[in-house]
PDB file of N, CA and C in Angstrom:
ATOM      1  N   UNK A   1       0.842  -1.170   0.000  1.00  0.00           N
ATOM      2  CA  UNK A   1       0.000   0.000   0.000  1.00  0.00           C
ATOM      3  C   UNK A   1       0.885   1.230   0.000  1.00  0.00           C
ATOM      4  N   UNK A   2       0.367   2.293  -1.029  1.00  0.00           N
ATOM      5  CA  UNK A   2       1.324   3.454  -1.124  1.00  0.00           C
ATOM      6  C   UNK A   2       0.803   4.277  -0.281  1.00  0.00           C
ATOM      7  N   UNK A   3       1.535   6.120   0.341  1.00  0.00           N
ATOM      8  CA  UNK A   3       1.262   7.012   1.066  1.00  0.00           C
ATOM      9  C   UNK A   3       0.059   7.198   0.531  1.00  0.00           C
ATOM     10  N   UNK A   4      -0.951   8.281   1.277  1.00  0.00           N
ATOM     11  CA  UNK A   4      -1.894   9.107   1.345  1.00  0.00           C
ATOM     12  C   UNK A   4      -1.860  10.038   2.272  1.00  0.00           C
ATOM     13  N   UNK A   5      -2.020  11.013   1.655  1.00  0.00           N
ATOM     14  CA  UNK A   5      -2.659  12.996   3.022  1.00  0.00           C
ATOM     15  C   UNK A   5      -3.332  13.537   1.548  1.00  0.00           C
ATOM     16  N   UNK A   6      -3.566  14.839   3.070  1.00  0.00           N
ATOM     17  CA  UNK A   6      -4.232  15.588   2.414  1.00  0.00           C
ATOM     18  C   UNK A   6      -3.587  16.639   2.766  1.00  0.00           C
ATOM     19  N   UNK A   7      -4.309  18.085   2.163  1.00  0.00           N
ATOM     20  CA  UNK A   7      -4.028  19.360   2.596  1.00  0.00           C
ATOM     21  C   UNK A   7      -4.870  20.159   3.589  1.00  0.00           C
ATOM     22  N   UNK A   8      -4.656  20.758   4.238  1.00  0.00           N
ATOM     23  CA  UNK A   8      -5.100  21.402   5.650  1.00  0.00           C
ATOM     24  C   UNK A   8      -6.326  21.951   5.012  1.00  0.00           C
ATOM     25  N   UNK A   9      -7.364  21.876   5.662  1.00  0.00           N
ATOM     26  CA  UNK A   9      -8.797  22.580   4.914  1.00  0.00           C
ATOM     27  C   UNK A   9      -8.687  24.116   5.234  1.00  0.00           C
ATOM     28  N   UNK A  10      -7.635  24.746   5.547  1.00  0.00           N
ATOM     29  CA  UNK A  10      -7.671  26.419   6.174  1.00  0.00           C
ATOM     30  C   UNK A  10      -6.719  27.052   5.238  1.00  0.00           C
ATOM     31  N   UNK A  11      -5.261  25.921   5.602  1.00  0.00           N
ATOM     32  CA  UNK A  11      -4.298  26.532   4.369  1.00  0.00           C
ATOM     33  C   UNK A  11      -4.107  26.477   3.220  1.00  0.00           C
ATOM     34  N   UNK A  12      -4.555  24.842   3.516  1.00  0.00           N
ATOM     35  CA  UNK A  12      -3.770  24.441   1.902  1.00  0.00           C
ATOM     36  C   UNK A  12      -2.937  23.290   1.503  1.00  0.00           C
ATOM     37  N   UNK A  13      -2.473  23.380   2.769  1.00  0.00           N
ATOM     38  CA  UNK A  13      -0.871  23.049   2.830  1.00  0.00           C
ATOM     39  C   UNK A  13      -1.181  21.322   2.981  1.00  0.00           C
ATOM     40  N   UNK A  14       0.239  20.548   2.550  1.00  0.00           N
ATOM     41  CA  UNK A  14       0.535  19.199   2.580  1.00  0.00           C
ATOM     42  C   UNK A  14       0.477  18.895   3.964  1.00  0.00           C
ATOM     43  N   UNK A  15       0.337  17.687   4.308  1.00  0.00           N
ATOM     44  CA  UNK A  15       0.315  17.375   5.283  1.00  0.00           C
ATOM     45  C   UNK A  15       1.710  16.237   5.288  1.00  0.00           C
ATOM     46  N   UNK A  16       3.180  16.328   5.046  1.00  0.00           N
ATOM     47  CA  UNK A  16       3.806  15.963   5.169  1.00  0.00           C
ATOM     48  C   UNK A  16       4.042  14.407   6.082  1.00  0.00           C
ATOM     49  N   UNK A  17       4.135  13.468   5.677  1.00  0.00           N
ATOM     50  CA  UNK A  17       4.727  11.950   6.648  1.00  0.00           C
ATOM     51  C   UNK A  17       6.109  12.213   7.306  1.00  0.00           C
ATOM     52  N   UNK A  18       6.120  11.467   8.253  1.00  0.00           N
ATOM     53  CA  UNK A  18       7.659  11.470   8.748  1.00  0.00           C
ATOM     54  C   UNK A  18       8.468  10.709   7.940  1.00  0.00           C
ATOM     55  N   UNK A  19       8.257   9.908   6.769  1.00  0.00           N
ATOM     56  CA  UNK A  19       8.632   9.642   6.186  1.00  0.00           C
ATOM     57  C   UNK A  19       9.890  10.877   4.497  1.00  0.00           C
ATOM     58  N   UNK A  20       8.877  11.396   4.816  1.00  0.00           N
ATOM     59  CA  UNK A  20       9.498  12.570   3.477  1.00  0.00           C
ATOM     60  C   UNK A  20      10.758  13.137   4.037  1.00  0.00           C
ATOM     61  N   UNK A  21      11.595  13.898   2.867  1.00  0.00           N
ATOM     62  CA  UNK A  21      12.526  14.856   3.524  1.00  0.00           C
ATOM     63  C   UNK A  21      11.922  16.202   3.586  1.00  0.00           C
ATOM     64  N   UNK A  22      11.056  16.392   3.884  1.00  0.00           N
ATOM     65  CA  UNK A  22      10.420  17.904   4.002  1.00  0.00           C
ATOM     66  C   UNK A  22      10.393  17.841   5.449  1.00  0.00           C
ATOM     67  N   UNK A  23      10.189  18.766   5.989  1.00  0.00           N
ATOM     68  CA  UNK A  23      10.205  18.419   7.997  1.00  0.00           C
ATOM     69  C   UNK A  23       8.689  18.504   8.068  1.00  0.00           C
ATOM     70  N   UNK A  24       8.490  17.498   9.008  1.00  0.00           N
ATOM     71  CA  UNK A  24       7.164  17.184   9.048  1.00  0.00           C
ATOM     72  C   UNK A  24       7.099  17.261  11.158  1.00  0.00           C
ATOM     73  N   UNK A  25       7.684  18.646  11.849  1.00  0.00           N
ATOM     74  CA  UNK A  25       8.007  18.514  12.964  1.00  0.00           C
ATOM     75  C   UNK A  25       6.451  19.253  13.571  1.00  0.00           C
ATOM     76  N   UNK A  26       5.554  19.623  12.519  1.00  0.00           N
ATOM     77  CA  UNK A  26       4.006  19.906  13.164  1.00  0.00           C
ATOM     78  C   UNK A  26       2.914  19.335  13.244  1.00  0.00           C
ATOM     79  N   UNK A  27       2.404  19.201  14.449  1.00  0.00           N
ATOM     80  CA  UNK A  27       1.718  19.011  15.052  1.00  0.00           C
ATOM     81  C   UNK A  27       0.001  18.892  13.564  1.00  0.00           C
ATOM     82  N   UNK A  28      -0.705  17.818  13.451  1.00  0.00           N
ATOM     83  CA  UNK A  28      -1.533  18.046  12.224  1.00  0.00           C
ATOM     84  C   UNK A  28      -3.146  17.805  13.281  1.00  0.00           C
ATOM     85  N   UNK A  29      -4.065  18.610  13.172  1.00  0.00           N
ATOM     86  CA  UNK A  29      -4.884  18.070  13.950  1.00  0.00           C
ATOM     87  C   UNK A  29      -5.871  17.450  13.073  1.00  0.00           C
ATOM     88  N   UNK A  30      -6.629  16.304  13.657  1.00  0.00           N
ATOM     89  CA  UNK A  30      -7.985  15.791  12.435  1.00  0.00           C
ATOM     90  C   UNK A  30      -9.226  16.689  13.505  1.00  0.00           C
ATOM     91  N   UNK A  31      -9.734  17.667  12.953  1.00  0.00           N
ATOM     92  CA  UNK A  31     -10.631  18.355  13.617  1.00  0.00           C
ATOM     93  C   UNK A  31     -12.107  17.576  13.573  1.00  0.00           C
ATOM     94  N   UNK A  32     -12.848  18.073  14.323  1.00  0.00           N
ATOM     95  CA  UNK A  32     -14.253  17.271  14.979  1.00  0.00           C
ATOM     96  C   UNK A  32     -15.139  18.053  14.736  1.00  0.00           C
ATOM     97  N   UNK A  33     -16.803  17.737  14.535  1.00  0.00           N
ATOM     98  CA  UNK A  33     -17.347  18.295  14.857  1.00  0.00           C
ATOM     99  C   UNK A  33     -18.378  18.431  15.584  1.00  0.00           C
ATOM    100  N   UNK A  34     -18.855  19.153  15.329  1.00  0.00           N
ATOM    101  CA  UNK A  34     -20.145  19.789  16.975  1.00  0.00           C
ATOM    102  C   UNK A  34     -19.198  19.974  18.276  1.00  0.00           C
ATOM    103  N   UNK A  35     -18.074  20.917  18.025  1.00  0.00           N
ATOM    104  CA  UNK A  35     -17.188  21.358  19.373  1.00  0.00           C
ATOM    105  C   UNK A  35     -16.475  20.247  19.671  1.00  0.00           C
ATOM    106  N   UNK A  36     -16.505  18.985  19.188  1.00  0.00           N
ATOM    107  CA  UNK A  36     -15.591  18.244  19.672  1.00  0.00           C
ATOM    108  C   UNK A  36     -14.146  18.145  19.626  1.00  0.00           C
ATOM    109  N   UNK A  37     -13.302  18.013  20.710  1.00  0.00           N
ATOM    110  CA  UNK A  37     -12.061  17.659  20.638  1.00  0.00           C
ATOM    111  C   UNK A  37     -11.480  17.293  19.513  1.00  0.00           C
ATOM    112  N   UNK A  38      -9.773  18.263  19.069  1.00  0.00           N
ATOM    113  CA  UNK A  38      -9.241  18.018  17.717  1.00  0.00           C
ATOM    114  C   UNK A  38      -8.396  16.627  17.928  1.00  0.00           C
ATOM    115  N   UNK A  39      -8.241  15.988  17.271  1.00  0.00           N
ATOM    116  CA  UNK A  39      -7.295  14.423  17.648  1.00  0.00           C
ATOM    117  C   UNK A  39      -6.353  14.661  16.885  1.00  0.00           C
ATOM    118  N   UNK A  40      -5.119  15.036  17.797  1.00  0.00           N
ATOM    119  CA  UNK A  40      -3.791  15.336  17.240  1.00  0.00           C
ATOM    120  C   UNK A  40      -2.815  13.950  16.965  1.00  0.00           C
ATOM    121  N   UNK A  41      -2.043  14.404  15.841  1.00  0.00           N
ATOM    122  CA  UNK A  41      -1.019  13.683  15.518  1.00  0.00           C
ATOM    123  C   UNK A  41       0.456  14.745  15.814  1.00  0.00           C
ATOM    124  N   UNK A  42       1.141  14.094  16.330  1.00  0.00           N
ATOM    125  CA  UNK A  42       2.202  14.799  16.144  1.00  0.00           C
ATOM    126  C   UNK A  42       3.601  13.953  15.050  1.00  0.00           C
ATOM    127  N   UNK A  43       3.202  12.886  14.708  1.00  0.00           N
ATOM    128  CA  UNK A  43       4.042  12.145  13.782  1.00  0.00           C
ATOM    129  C   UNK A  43       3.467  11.194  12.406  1.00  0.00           C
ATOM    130  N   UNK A  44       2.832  12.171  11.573  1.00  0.00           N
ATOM    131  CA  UNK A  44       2.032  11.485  10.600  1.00  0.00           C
ATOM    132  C   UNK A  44       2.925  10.554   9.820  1.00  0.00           C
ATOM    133  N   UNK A  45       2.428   9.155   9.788  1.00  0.00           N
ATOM    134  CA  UNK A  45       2.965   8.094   9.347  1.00  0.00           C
ATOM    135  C   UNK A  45       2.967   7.826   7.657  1.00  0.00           C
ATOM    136  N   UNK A  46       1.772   8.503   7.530  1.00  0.00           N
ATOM    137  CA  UNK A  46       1.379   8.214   5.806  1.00  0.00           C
ATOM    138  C   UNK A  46       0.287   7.539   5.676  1.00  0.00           C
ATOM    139  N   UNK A  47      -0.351   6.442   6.526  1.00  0.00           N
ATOM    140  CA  UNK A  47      -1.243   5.278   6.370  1.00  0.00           C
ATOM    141  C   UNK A  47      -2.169   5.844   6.377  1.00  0.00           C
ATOM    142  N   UNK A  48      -2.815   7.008   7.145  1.00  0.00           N
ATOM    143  CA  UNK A  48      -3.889   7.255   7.233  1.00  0.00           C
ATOM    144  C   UNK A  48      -4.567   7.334   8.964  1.00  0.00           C
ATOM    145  N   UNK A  49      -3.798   7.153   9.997  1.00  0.00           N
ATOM    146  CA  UNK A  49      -4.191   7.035  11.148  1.00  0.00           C
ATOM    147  C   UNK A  49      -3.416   8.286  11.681  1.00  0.00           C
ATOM    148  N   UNK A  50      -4.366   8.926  12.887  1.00  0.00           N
ATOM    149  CA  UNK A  50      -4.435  10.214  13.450  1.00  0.00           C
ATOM    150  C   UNK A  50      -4.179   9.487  15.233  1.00  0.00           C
ATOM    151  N   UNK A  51      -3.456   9.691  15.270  1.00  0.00           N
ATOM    152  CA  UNK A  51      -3.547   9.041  16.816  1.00  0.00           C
ATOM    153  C   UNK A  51      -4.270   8.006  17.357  1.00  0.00           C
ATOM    154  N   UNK A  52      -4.309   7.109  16.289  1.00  0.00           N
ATOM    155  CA  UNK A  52      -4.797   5.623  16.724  1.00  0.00           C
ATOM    156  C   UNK A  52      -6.187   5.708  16.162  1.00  0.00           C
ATOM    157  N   UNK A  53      -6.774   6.599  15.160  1.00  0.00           N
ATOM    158  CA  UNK A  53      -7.763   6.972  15.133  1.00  0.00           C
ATOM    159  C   UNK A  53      -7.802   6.707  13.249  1.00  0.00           C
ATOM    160  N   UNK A  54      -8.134   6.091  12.645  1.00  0.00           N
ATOM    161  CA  UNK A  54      -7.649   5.531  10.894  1.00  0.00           C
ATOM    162  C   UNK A  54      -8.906   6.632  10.630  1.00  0.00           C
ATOM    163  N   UNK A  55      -8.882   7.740   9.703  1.00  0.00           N
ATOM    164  CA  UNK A  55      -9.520   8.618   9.361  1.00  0.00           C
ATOM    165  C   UNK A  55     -10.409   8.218   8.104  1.00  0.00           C
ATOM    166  N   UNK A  56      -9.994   6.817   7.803  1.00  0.00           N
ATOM    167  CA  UNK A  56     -11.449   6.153   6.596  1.00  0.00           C
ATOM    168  C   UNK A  56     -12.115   5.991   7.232  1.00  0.00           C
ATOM    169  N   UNK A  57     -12.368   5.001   8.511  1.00  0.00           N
ATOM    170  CA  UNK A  57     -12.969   4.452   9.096  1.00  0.00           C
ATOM    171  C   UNK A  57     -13.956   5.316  10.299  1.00  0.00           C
ATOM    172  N   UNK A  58     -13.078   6.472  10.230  1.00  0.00           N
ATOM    173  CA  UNK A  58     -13.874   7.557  11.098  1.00  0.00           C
ATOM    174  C   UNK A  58     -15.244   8.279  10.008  1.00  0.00           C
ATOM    175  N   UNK A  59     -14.383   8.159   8.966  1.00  0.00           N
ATOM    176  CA  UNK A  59     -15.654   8.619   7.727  1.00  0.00           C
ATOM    177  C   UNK A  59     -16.880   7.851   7.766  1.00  0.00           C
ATOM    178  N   UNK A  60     -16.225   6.976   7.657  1.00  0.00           N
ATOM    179  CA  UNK A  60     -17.896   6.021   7.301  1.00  0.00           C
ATOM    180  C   UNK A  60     -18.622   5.526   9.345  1.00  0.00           C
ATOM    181  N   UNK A  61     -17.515   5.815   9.735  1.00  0.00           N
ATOM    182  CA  UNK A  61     -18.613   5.754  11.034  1.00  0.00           C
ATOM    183  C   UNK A  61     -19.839   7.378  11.269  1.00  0.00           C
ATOM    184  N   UNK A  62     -18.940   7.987  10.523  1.00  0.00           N
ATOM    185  CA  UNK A  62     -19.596   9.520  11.133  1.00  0.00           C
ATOM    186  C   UNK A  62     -20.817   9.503   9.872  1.00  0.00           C
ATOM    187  N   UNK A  63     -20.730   9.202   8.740  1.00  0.00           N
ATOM    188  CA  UNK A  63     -21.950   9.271   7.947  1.00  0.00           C
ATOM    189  C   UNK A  63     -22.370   7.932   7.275  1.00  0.00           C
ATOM    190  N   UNK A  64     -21.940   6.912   7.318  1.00  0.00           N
ATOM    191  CA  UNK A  64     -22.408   6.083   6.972  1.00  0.00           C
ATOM    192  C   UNK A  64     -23.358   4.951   7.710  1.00  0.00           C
ATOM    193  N   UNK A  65     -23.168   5.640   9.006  1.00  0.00           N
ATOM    194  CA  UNK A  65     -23.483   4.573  11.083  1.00  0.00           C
ATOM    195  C   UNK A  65     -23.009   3.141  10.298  1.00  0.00           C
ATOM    196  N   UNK A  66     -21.967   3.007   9.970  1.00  0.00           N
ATOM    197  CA  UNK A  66     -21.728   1.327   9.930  1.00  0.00           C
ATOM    198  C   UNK A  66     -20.921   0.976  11.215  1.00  0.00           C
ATOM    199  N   UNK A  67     -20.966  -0.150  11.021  1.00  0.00           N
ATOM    200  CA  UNK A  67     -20.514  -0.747  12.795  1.00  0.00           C
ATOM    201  C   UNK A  67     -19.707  -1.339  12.365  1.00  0.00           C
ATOM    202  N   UNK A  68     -18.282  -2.024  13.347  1.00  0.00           N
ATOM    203  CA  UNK A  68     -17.419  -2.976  12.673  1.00  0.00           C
ATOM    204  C   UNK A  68     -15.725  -2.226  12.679  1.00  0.00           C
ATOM    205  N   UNK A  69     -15.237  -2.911  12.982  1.00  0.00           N
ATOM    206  CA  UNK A  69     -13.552  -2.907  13.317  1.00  0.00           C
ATOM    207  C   UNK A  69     -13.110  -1.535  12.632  1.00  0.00           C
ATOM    208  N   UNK A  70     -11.945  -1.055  12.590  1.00  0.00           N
ATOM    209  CA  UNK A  70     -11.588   0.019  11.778  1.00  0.00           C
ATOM    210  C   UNK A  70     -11.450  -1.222  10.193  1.00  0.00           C
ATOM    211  N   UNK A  71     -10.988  -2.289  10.637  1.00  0.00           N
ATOM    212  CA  UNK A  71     -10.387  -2.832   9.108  1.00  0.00           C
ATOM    213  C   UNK A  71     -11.390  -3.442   8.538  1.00  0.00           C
ATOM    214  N   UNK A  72     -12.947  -3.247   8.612  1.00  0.00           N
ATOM    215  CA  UNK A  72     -14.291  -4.016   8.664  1.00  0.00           C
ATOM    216  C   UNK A  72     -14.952  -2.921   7.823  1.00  0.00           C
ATOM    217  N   UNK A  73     -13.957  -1.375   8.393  1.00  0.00           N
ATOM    218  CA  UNK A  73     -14.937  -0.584   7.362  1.00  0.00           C
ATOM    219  C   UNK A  73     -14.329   1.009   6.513  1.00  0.00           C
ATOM    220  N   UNK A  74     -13.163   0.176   7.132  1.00  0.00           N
ATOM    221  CA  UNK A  74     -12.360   1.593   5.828  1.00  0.00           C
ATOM    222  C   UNK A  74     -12.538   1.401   4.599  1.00  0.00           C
ATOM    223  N   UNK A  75     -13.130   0.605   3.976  1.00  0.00           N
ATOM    224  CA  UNK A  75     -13.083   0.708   2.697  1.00  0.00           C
ATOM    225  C   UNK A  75     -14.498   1.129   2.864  1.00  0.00           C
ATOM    226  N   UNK A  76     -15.681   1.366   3.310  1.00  0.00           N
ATOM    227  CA  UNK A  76     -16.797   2.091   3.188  1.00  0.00           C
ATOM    228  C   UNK A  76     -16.264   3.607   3.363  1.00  0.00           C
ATOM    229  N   UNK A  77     -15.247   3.781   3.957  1.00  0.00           N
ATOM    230  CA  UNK A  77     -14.854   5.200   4.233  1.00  0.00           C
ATOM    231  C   UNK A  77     -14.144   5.749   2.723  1.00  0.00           C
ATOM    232  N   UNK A  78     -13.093   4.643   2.378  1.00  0.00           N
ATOM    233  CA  UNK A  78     -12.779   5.029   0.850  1.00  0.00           C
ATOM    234  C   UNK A  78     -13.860   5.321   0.075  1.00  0.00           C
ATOM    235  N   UNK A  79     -14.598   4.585   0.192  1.00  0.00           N
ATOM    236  CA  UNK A  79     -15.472   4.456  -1.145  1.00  0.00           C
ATOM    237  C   UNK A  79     -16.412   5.494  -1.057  1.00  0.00           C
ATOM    238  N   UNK A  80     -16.476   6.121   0.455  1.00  0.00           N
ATOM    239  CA  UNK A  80     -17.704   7.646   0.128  1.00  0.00           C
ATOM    240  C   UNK A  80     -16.653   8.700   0.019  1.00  0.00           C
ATOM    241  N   UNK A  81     -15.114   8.456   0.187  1.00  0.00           N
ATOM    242  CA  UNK A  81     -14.537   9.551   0.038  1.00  0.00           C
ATOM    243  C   UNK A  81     -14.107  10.039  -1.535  1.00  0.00           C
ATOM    244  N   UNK A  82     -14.481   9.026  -2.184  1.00  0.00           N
ATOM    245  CA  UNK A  82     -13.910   9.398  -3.742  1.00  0.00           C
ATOM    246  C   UNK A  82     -15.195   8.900  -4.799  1.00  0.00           C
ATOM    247  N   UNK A  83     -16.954   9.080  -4.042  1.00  0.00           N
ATOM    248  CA  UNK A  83     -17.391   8.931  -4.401  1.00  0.00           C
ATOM    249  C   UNK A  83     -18.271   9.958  -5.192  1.00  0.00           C
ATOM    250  N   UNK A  84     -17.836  11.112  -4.805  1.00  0.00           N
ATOM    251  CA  UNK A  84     -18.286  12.249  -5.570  1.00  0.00           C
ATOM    252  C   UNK A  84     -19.864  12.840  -4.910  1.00  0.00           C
ATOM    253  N   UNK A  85     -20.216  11.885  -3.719  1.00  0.00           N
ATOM    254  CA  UNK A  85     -21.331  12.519  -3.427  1.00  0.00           C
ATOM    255  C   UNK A  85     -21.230  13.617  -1.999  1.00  0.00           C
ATOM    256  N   UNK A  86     -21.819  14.010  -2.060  1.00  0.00           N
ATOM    257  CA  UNK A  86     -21.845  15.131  -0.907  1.00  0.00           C
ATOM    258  C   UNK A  86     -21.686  14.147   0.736  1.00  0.00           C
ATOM    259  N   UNK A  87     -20.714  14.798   1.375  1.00  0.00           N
ATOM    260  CA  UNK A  87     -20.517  14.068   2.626  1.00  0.00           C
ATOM    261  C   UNK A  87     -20.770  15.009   3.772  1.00  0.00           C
ATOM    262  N   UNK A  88     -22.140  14.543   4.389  1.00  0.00           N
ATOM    263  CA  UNK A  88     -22.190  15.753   5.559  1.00  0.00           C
ATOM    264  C   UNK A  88     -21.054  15.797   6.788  1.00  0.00           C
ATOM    265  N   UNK A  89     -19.895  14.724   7.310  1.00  0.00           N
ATOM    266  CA  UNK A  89     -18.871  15.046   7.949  1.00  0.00           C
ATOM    267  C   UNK A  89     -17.800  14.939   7.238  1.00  0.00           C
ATOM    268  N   UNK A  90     -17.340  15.440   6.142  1.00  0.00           N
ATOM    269  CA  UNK A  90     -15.645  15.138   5.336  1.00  0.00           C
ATOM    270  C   UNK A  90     -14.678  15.879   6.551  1.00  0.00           C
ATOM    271  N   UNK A  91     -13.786  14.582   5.887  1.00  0.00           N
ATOM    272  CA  UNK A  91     -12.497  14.927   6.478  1.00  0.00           C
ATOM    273  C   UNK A  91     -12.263  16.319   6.484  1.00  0.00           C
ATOM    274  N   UNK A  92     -11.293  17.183   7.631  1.00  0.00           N
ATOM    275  CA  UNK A  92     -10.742  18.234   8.135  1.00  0.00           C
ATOM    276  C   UNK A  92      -9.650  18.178   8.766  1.00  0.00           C
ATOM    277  N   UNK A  93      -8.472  18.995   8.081  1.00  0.00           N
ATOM    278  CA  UNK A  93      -7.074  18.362   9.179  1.00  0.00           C
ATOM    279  C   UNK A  93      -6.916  19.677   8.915  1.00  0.00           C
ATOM    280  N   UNK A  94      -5.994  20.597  10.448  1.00  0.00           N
ATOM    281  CA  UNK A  94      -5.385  21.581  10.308  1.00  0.00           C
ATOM    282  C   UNK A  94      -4.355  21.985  11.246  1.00  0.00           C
ATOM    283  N   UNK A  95      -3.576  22.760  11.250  1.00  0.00           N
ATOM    284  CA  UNK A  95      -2.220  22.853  12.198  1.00  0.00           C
ATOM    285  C   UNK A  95      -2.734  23.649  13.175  1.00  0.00           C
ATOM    286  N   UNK A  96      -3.595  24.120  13.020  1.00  0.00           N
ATOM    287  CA  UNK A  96      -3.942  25.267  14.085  1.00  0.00           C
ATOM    288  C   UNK A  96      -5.169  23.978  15.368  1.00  0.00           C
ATOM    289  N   UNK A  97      -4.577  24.037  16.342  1.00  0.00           N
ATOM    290  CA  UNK A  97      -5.805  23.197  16.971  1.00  0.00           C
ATOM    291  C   UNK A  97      -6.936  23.684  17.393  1.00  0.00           C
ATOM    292  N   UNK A  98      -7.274  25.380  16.924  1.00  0.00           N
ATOM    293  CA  UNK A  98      -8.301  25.823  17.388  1.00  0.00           C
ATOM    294  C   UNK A  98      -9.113  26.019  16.436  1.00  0.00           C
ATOM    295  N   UNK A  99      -8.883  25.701  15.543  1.00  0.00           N
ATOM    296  CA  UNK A  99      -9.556  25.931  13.874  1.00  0.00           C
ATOM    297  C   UNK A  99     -11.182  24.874  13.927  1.00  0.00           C
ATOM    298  N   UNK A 100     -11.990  25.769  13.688  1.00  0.00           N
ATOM    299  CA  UNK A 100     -13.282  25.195  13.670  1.00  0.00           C
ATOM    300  C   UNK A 100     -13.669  24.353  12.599  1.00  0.00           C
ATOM    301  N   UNK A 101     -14.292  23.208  13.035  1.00  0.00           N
ATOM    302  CA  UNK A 101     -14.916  22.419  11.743  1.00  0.00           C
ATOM    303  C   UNK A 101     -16.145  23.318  10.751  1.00  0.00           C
ATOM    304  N   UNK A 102     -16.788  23.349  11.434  1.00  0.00           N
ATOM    305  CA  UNK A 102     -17.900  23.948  10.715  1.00  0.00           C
ATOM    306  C   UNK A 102     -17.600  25.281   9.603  1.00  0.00           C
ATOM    307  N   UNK A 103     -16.681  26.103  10.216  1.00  0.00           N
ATOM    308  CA  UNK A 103     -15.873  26.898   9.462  1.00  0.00           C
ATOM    309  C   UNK A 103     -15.197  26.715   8.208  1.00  0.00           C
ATOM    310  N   UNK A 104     -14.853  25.400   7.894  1.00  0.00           N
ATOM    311  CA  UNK A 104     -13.645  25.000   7.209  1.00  0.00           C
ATOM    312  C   UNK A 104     -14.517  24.201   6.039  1.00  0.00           C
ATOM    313  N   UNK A 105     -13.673  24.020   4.690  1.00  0.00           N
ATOM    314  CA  UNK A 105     -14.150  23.255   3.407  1.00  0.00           C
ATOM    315  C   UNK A 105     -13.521  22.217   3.660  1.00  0.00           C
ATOM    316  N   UNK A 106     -14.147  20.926   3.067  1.00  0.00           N
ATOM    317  CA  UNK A 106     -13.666  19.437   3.378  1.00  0.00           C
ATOM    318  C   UNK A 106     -11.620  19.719   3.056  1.00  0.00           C
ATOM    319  N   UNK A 107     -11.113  18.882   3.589  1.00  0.00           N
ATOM    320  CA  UNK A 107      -9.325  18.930   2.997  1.00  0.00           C
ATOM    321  C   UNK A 107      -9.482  17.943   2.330  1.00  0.00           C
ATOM    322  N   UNK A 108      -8.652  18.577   0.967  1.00  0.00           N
ATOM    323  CA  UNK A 108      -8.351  18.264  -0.181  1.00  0.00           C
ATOM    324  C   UNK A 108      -7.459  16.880  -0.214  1.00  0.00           C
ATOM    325  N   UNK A 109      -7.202  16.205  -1.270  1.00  0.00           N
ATOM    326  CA  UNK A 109      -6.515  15.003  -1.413  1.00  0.00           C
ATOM    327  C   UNK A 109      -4.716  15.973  -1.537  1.00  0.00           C
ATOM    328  N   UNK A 110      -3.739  15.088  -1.120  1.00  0.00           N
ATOM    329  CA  UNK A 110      -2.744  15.686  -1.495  1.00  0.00           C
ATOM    330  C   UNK A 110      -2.059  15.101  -2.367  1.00  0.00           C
ATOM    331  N   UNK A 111      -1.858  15.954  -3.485  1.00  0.00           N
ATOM    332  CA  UNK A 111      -1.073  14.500  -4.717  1.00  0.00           C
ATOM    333  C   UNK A 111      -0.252  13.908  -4.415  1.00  0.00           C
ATOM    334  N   UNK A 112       0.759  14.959  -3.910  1.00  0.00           N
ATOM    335  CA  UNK A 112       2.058  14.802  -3.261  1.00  0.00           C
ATOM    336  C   UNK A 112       2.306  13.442  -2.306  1.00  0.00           C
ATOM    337  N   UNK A 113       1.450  13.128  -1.837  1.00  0.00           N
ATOM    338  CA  UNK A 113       0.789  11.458  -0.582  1.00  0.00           C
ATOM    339  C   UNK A 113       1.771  12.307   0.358  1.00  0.00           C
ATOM    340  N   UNK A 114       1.830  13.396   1.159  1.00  0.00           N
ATOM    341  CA  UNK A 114       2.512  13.834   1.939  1.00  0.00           C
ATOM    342  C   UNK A 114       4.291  13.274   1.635  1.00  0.00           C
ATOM    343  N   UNK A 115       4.543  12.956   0.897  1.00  0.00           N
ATOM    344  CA  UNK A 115       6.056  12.127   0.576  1.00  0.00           C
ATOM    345  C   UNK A 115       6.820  12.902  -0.430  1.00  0.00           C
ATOM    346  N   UNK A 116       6.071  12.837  -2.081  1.00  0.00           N
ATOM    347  CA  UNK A 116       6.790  12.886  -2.723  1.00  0.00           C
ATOM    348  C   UNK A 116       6.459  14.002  -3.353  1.00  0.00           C
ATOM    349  N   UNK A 117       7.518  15.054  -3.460  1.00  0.00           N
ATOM    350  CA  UNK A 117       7.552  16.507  -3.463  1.00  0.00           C
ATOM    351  C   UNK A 117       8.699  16.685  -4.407  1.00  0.00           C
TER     352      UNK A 117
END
């Protein structure tokens, strides 16, 4: 399986792996919503997990209510994320940990897979 990120829904910006040579020494938050707590990473791996937290699988729990392991239902999370239909919770990652969900446009795919620049 190859990298995947995205770009910050505020800036823009890559969301760099610790893997790349770009410095990847910030802090990325996956923001929440309805006021909920941001779930920080401070060492993005590339795979797709936010502090133990796999951000497909958070997709399809937050709009799809499927039940079932993270590895039972990330691919329901892939499959509404590149499905072109409107997602009432899309993904949100941003450096700032005070940055509001509701505020923010879904974050973008990053071509780059946070790696290769």
């Amino acid at each position: 399986m190859g990298f995947f990120s995205w770009k910050t829904a505020d800036t823009k910006k890559s969301i760099n792996n610790i893997h790349s040579r770009r410095p990847h020494k910030r802090t990325v938050y996956m923001l929440q919503p309805n006021g909920g707590d941001p779930i920080a990473e401070n060492d993005y791996d590339g795979y797709g997990i936010f502090n133990g937290i796999d951000a497909y699988a958070w997709l399809a729990r937050m709009n799809l209510a499927v039940k079932g392991t993270d590895d039972e239902i990330r691919g329901d999370g892939i499959g509404l994320h590149y499905s072109g239909k409107p997602i009432k919770y899309p993904l949100k990652f941003s450096f700032n940990k005070k940055a509001i969900y509701e505020k923010l446009p879904a974050s973008e795919h990053d071509p780059y897979q946070g790696y290769f620049f």
